[in-house]
Protein backbone atom coordinates (compact mmCIF):
# COMPACT_ATOMS: atom_id res chain seq x y z
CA UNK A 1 9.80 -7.95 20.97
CA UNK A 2 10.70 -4.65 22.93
CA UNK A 3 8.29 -2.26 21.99
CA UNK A 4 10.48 0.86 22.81
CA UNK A 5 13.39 -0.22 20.47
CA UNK A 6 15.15 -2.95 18.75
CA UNK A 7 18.86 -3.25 17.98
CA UNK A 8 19.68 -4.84 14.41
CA UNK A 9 22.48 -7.85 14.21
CA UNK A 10 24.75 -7.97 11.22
CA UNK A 11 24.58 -10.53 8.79
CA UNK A 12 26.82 -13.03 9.37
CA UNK A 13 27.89 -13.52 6.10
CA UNK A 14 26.43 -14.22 2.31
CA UNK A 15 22.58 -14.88 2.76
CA UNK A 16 21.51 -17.82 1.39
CA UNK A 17 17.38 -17.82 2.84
CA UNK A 18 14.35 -18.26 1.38
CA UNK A 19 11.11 -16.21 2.22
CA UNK A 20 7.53 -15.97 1.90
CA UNK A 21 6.11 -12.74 2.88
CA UNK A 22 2.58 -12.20 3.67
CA UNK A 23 0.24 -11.37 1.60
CA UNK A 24 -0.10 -7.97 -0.60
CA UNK A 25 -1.51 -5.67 2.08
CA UNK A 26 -3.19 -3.98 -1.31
CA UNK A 27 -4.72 -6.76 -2.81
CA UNK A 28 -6.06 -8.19 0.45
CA UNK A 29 -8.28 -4.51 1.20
CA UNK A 30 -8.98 -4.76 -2.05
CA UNK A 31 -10.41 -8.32 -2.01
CA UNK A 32 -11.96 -7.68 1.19
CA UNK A 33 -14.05 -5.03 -0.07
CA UNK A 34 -15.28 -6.34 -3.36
CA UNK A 35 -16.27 -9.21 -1.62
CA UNK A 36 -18.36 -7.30 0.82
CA UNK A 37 -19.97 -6.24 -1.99
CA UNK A 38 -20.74 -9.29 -4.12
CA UNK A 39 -24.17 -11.07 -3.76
CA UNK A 40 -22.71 -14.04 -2.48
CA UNK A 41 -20.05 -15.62 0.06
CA UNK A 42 -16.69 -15.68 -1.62
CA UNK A 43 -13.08 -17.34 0.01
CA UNK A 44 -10.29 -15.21 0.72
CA UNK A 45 -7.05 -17.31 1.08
CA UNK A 46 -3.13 -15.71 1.53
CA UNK A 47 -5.11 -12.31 3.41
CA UNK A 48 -2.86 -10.84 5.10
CA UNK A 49 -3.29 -10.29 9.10
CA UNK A 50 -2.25 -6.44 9.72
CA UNK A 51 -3.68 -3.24 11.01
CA UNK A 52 -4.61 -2.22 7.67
CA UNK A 53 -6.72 -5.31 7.08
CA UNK A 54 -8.10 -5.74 10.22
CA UNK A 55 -9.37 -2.07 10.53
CA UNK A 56 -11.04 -2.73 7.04
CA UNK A 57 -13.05 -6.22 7.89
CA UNK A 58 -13.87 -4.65 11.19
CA UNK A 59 -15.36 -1.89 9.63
CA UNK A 60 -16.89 -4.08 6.93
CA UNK A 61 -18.62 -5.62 9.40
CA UNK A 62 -19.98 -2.83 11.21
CA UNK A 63 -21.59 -2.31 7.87
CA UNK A 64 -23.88 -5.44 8.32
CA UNK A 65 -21.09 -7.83 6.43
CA UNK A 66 -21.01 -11.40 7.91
CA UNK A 67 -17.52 -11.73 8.29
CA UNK A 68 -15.59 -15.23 9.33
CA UNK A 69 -11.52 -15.02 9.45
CA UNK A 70 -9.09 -17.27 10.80
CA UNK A 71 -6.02 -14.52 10.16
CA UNK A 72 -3.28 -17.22 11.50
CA UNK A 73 -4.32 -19.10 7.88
CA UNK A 74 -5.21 -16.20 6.55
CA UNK A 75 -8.68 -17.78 5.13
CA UNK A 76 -11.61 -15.73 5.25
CA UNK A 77 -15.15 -15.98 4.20
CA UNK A 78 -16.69 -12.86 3.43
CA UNK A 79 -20.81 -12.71 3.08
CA UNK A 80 -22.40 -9.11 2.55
CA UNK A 81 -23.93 -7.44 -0.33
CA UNK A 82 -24.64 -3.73 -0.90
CA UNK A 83 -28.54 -4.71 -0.01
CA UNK A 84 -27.20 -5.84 3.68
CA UNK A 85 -24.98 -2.37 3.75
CA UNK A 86 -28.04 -0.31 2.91
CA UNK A 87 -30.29 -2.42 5.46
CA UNK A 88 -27.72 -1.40 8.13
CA UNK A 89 -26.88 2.23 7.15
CA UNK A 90 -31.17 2.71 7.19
CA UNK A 91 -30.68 1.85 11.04
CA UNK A 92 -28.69 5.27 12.17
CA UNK A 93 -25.39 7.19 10.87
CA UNK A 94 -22.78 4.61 10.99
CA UNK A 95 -19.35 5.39 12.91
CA UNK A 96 -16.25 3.88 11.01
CA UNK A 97 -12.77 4.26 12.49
CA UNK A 98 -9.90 3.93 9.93
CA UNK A 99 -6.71 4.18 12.13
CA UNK A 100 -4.50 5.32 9.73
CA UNK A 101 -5.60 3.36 6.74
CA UNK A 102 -5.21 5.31 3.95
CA UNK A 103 -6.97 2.28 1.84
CA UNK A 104 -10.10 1.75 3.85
CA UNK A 105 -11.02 5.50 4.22
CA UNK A 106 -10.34 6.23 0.48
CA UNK A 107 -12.16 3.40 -0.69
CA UNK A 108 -15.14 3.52 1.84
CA UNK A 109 -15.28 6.98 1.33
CA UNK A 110 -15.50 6.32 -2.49
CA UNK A 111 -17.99 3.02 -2.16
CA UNK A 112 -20.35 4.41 0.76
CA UNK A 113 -21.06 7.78 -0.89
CA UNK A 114 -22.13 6.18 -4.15
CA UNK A 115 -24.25 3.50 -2.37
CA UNK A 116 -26.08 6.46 -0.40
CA UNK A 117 -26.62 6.66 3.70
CA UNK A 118 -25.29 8.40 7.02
CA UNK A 119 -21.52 7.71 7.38
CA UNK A 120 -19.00 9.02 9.55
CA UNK A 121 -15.28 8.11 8.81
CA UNK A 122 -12.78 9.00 10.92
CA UNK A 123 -9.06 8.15 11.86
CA UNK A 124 -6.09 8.86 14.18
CA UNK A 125 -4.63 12.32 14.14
CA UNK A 126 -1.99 11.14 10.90
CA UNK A 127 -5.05 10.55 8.94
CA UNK A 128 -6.66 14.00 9.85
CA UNK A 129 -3.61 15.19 7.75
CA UNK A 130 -3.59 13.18 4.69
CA UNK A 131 -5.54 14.66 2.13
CA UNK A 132 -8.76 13.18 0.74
CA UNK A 133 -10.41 16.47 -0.85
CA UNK A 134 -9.45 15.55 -4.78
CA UNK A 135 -11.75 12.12 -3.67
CA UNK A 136 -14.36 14.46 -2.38
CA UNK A 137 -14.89 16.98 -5.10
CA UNK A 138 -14.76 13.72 -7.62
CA UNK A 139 -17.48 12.50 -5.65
CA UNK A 140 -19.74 15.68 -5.71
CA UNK A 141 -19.82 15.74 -9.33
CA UNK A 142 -22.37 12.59 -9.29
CA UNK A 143 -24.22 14.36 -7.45
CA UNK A 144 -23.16 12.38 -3.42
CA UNK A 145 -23.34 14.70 -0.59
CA UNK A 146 -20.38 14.73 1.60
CA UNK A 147 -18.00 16.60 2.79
CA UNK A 148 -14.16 16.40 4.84
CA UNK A 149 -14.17 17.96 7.83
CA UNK A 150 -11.10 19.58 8.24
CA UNK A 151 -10.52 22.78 6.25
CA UNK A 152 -7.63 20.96 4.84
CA UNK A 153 -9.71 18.98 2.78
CA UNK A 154 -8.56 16.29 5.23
CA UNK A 155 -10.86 13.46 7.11
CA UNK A 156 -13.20 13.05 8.84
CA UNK A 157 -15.71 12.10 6.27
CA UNK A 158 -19.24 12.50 6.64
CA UNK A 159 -21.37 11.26 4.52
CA UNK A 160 -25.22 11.41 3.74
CA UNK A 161 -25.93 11.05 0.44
CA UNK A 162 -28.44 9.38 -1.97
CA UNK A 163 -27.43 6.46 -3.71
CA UNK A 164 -25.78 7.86 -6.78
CA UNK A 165 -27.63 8.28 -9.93
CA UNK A 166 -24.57 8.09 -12.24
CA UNK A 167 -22.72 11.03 -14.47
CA UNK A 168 -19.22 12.22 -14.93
CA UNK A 169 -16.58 12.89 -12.61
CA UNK A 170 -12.47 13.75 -12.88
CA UNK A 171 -10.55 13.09 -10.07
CA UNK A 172 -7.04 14.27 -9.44
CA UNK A 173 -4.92 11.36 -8.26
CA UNK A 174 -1.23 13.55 -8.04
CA UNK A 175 -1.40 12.81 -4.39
CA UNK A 176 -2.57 9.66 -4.57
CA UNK A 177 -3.73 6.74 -7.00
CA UNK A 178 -6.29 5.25 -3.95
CA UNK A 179 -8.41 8.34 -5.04
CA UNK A 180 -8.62 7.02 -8.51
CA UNK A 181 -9.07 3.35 -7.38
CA UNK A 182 -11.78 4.24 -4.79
CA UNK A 183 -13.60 5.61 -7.45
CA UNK A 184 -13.28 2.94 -10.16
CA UNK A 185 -14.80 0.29 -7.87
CA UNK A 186 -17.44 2.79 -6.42
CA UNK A 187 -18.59 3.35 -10.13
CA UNK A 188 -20.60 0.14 -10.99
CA UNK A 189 -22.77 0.73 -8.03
CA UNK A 190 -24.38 3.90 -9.33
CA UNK A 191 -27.76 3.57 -11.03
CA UNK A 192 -26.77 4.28 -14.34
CA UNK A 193 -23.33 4.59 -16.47
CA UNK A 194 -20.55 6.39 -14.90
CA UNK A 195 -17.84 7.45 -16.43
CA UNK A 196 -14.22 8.71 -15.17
CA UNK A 197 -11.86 10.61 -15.80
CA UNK A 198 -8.13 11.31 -14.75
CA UNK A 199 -7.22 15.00 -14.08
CA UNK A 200 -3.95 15.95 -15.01
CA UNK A 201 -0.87 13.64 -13.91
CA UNK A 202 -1.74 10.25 -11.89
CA UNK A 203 0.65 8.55 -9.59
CA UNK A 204 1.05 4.33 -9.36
CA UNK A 205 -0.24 3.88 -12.15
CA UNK A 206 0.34 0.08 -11.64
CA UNK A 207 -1.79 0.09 -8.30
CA UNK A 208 -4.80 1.08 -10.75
CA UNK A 209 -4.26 -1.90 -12.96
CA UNK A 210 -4.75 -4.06 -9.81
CA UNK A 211 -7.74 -2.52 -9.00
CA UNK A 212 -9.22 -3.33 -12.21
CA UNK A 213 -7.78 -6.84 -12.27
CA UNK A 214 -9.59 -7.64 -9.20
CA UNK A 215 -12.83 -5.78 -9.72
CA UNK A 216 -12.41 -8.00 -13.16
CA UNK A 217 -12.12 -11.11 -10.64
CA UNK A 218 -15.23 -9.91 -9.04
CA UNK A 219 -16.98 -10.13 -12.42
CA UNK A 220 -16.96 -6.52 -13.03
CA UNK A 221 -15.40 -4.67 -16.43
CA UNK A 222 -15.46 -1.34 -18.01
CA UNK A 223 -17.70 -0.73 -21.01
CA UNK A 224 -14.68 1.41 -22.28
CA UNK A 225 -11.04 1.95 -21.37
CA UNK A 226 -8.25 4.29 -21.86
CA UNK A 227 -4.94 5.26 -20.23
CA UNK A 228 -6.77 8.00 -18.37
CA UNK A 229 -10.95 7.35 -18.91
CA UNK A 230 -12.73 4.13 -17.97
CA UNK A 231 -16.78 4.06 -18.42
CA UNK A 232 -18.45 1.40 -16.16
CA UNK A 233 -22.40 0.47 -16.31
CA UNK A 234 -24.26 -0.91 -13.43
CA UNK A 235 -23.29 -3.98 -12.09
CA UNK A 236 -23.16 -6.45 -9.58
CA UNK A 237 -20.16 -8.28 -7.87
CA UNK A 238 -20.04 -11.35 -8.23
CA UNK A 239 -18.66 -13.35 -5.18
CA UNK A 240 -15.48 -15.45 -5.86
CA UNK A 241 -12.51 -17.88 -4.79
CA UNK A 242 -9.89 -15.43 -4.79
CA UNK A 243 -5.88 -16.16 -3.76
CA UNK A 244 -3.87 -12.83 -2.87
CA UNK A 245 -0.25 -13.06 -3.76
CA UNK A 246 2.60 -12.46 -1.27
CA UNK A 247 3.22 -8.07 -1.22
CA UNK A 248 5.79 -7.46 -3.44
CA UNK A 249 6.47 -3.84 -1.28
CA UNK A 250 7.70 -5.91 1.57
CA UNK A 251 9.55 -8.49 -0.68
CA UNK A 252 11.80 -5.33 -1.46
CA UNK A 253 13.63 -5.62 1.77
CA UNK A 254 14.39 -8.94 1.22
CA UNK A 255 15.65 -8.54 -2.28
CA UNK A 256 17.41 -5.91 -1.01
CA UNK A 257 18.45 -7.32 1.85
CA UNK A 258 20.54 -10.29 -0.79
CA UNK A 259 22.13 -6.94 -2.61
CA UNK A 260 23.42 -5.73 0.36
CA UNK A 261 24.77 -8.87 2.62
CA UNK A 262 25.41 -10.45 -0.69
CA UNK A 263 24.39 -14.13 -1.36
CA UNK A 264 21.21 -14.65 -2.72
CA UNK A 265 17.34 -14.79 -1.25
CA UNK A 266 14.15 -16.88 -2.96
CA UNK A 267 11.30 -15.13 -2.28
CA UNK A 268 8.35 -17.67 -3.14
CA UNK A 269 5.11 -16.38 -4.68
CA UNK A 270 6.14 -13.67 -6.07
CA UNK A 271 7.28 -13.97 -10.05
CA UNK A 272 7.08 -11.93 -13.83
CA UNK A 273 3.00 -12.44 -13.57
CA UNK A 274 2.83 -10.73 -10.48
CA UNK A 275 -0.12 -7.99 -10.17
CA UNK A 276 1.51 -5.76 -8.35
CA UNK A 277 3.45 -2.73 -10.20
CA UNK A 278 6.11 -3.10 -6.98
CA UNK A 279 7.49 -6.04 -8.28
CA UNK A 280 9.69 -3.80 -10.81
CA UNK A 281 11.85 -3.12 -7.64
CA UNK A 282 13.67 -5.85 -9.05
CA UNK A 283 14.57 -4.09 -12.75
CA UNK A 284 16.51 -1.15 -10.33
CA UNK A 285 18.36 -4.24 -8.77
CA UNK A 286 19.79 -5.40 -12.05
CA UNK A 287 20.49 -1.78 -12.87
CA UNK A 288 22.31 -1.94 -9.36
CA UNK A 289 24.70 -4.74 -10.26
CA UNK A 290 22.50 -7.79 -8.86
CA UNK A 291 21.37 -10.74 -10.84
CA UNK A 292 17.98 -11.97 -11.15
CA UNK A 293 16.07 -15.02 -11.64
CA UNK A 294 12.53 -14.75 -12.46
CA UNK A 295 10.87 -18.53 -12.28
CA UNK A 296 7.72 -19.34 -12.27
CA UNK A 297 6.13 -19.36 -8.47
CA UNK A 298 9.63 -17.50 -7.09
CA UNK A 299 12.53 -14.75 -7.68
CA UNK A 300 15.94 -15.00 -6.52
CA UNK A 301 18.13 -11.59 -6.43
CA UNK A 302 21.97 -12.33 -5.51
CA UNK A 303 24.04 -9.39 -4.22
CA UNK A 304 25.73 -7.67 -4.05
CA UNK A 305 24.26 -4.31 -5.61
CA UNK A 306 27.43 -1.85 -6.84
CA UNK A 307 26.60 0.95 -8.29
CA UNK A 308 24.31 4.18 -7.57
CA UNK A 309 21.52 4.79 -10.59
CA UNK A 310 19.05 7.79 -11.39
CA UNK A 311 15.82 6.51 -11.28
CA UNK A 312 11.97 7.57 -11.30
CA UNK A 313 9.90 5.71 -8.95
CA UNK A 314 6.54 7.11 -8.65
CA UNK A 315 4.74 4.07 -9.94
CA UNK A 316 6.62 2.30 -7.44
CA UNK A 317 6.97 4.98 -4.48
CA UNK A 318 6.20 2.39 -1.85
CA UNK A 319 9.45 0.52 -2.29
CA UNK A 320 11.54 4.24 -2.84
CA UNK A 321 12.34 4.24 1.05
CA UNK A 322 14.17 0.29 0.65
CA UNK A 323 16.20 1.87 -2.55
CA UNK A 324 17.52 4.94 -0.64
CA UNK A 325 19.20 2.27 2.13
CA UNK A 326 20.77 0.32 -0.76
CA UNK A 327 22.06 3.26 -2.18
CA UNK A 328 24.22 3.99 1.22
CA UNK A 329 25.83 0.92 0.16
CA UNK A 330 27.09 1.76 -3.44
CA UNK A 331 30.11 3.64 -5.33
CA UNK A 332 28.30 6.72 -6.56
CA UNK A 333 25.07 8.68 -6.18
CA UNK A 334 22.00 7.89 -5.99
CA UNK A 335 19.12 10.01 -7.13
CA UNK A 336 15.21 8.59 -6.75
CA UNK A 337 12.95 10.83 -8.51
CA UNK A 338 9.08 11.22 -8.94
CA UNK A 339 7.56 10.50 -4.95
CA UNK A 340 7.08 13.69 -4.34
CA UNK A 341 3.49 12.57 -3.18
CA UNK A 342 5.47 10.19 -0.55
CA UNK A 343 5.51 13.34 1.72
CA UNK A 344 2.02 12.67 2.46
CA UNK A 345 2.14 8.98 3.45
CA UNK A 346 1.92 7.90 6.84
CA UNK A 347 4.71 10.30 7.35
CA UNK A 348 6.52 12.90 5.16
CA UNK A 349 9.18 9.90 3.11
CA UNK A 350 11.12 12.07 1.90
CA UNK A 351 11.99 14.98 4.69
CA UNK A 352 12.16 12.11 7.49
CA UNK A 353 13.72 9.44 5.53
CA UNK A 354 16.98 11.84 4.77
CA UNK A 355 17.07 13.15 8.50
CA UNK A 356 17.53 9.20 9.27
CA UNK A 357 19.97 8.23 6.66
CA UNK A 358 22.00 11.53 8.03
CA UNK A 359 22.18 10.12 11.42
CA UNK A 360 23.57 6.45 9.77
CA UNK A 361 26.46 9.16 8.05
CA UNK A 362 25.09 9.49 4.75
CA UNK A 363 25.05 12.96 2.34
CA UNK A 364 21.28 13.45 1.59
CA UNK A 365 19.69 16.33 -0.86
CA UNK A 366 16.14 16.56 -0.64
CA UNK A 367 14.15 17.44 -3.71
CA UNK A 368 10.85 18.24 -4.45
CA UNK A 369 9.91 14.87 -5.97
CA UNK A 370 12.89 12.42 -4.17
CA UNK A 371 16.02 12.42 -3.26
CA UNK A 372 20.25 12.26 -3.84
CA UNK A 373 22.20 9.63 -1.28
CA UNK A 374 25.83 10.36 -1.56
CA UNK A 375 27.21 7.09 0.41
CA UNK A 376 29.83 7.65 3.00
CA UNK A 377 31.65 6.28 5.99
CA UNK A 378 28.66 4.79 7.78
CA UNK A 379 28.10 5.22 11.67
CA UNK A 380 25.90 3.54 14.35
CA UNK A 381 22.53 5.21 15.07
CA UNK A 382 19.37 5.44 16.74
CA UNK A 383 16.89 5.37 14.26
CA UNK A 384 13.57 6.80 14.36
CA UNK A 385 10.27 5.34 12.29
CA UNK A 386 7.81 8.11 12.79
CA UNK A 387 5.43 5.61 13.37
CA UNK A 388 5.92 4.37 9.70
CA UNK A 389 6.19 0.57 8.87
CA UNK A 390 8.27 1.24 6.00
CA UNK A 391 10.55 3.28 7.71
CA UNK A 392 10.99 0.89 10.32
CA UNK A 393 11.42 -2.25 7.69
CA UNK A 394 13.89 -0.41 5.51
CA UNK A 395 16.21 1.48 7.98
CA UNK A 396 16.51 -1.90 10.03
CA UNK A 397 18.37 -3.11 6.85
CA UNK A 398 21.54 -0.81 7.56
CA UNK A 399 22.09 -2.94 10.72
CA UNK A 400 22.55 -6.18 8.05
CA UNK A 401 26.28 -4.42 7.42
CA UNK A 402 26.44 -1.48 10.16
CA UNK A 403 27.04 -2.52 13.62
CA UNK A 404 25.20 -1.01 16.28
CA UNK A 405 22.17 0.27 14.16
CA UNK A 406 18.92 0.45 16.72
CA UNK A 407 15.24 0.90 15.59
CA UNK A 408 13.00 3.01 17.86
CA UNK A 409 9.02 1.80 17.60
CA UNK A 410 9.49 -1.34 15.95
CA UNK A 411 6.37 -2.62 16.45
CA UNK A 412 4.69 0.07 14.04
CA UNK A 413 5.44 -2.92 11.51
CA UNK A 414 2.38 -4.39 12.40
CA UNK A 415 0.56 -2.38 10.21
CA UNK A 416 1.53 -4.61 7.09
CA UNK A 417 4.40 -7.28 8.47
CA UNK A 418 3.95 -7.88 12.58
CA UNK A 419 6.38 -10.85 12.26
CA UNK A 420 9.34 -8.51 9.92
CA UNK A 421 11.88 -8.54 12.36
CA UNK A 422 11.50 -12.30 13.63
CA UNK A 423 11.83 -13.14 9.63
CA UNK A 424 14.48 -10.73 9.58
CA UNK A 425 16.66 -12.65 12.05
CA UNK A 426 15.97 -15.88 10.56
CA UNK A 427 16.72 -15.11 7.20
CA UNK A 428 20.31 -13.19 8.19
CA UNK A 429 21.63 -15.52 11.00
């Protein structure tokens, strides 16, 4: 693939494809962690092979975790326990680079403070600007010592702490839902009960409820739950078998890509029992004018979507950037409300997202939490992706209907899909 740019064909007519994506980039860090933590081996299978995942096993195993992948299978066999973390952090403060992996510094920020030791985690200069303060101060109030180095309140981390004793803390999670999740998994390793507590409004909420699903895999439950308070006593991972589901994020662009080509597209693995909150990307399809078949193992979405809708997305931000394309594609507005934490992803989603759909000749208002997409005549472009997989994987889907659509920096999809545009081709051609 050329690195520098890559020019999108049309569809040559209805789609009629079937896809597998890889797996959930979320539930594979997840798994990865939690089974660096169990007492035990445990077998990864569906893992996806990324950026994100391989900048959290490599720094898994610079942590003392025996790690064994094959990522073209994506089987892994993960061997660690926090005894074998502590062994290694006793050695000298240990350096972790996290790219720009939002998951892997949250959650080793989160994991490593309440375990105790000398920790430095650091990133590239996109992950010196996205926040991790709220985590911080959460952290603090059980008593870990660390602290973000930029005034920001932004990474790097340094850590060297105590193992945690246990407590109280409330952590905001506006910005964020990976602060909340870092925490709940980090809480069963403290020596005594922990509880936690939600400050004010939390974002993705669904990405939570996957967090405790697999920490449940893991053999780990709260002693008490509520909609914004969980209470967790010590205990001990337990290793596992576990099979991570294909990521219903990147399914979107293949559901979407059915409602605008038209025709219809299987994804496999992904159905009504999915974990993953993204999988509602579907519901806004319907609203759109698709149809939808939910079976078990599979959904199929046939095109083509029709109509613009008003819809709140921030328990499903990560699919908000694949809506706004459809919506250049239907009669009316289209208003997407409730990201406005998307503006401190891997790039601002909301500000650089409408400057893009402006060059493909679309009306764009920008709002403090989304967006309005008035569609209009639609023009070739040049297309940036501010080094943003998502940008890249949903703008390429203009180029299914608009001739002479080209993609600067495609290869910033390997972060969660290296193969997208490959699978891209196949599926439309």
């Amino acid at each position: 693939m050329n690195t520098a740019w890559i020019d999108i064909r049309p569809a040559t007519g209805p789609l009629d494809a079937r896809i597998r994506p890889p797996g959930s980039k979320s539930l594979s860090n997840r798994a990865l962690l939690l089974a660096a933590l169990a007492d035990g081996p445990s077998h990864l299978s569906g893992l996806l092979d990324s950026d994100d995942t391989r900048i959290m096993a490599a720094a898994l195993e610079r942590l003392g975790c025996r790690i064994e992948i094959d990522w073209s299978l994506g089987a892994a066999l993960i061997d660690g326990g926090i005894q074998s973390i502590r062994q290694a952090a006793r050695r000298d403060r240990i350096e972790l680079p996290v790219g720009n992996s939002g998951t892997t510094a949250r959650f080793l920020t989160a994991v490593l403070s309440m375990l105790g030791g000398r920790y430095r985690i650091a990133g590239d200069p996109r992950m010196h600007q996205r926040p991790i303060g709220d985590l911080v101060d959460a952290l603090e109030l059980l008593g870990c010592r660390l602290k973000a180095s930029s005034p920001a309140g932004c990474p790097p981390v340094e850590i060297d702490s105590a193992p945690a004793v246990g407590g109280f803390a409330r952590v905001a999670a506006t910005s964020s839902s990976q602060f909340l999740s870092g925490l709940l998994m980090a809480a069963p390793l403290a020596r005594s009960p922990v509880s936690v507590e939600v400050a004010g409004e939390r974002v993705s909420a669904p990405y939570v409820a996957m967090t405790l699903n697999v920490m449940e895999r893991f053999g780990v439950r709260p002693t008490m739950a509520t909609e914004v308070r969980w209470e967790f006593a010590p205990q001990r991972y337990l290793p596992c078998d576990f099979a991570i589901e294909p990521d219903a994020s990147a399914a979107s662009y293949f559901f979407a890509a059915a409602a605008i080509s038209g025709g219809r597209v299987t994804v496999e693995g992904i159905d009504g029992n999915s974990l993953q909150g993204d999988f509602r990307f579907v519901d806004l399809l319907e609203q759109m004018g698709c149809q939808v078949e939910r079976k078990p193992g599979a959904t199929i979405v046939t095109g083509p979507a029709r109509r613009g809708i008003d819809c709140e997305m921030g328990d499903i931000s990560d699919t908000a950037q694949t809506l706004a394309v459809l919506a250049l594609f239907c009669d009316g507005p289209t208003r997407i409300r409730g990201i406005a934490h998307n503006r401190l992803k891997e790039t601002d989603r909301i500000g650089n997202l409408a400057t893009e759909l402006r060059k493909a000749g679309a009306t764009v208002i920008e709002h403090p939490d989304g967006l309005t997409i008035r569609p209009g005549p639609l023009l070739p472009a040049t297309l940036a992706t501010w080094n943003d997989h998502r940008m890249a994987m949903s703008l390429a889907l203009i180029g299914l209907r608009q001739p002479g659509i080209r993609i600067l920096d495609p290869a910033c999809v390997s972060k969660t899909w290296p193969r997208f545009f490959e699978d891209l081709a196949r599926v439309t051609t």
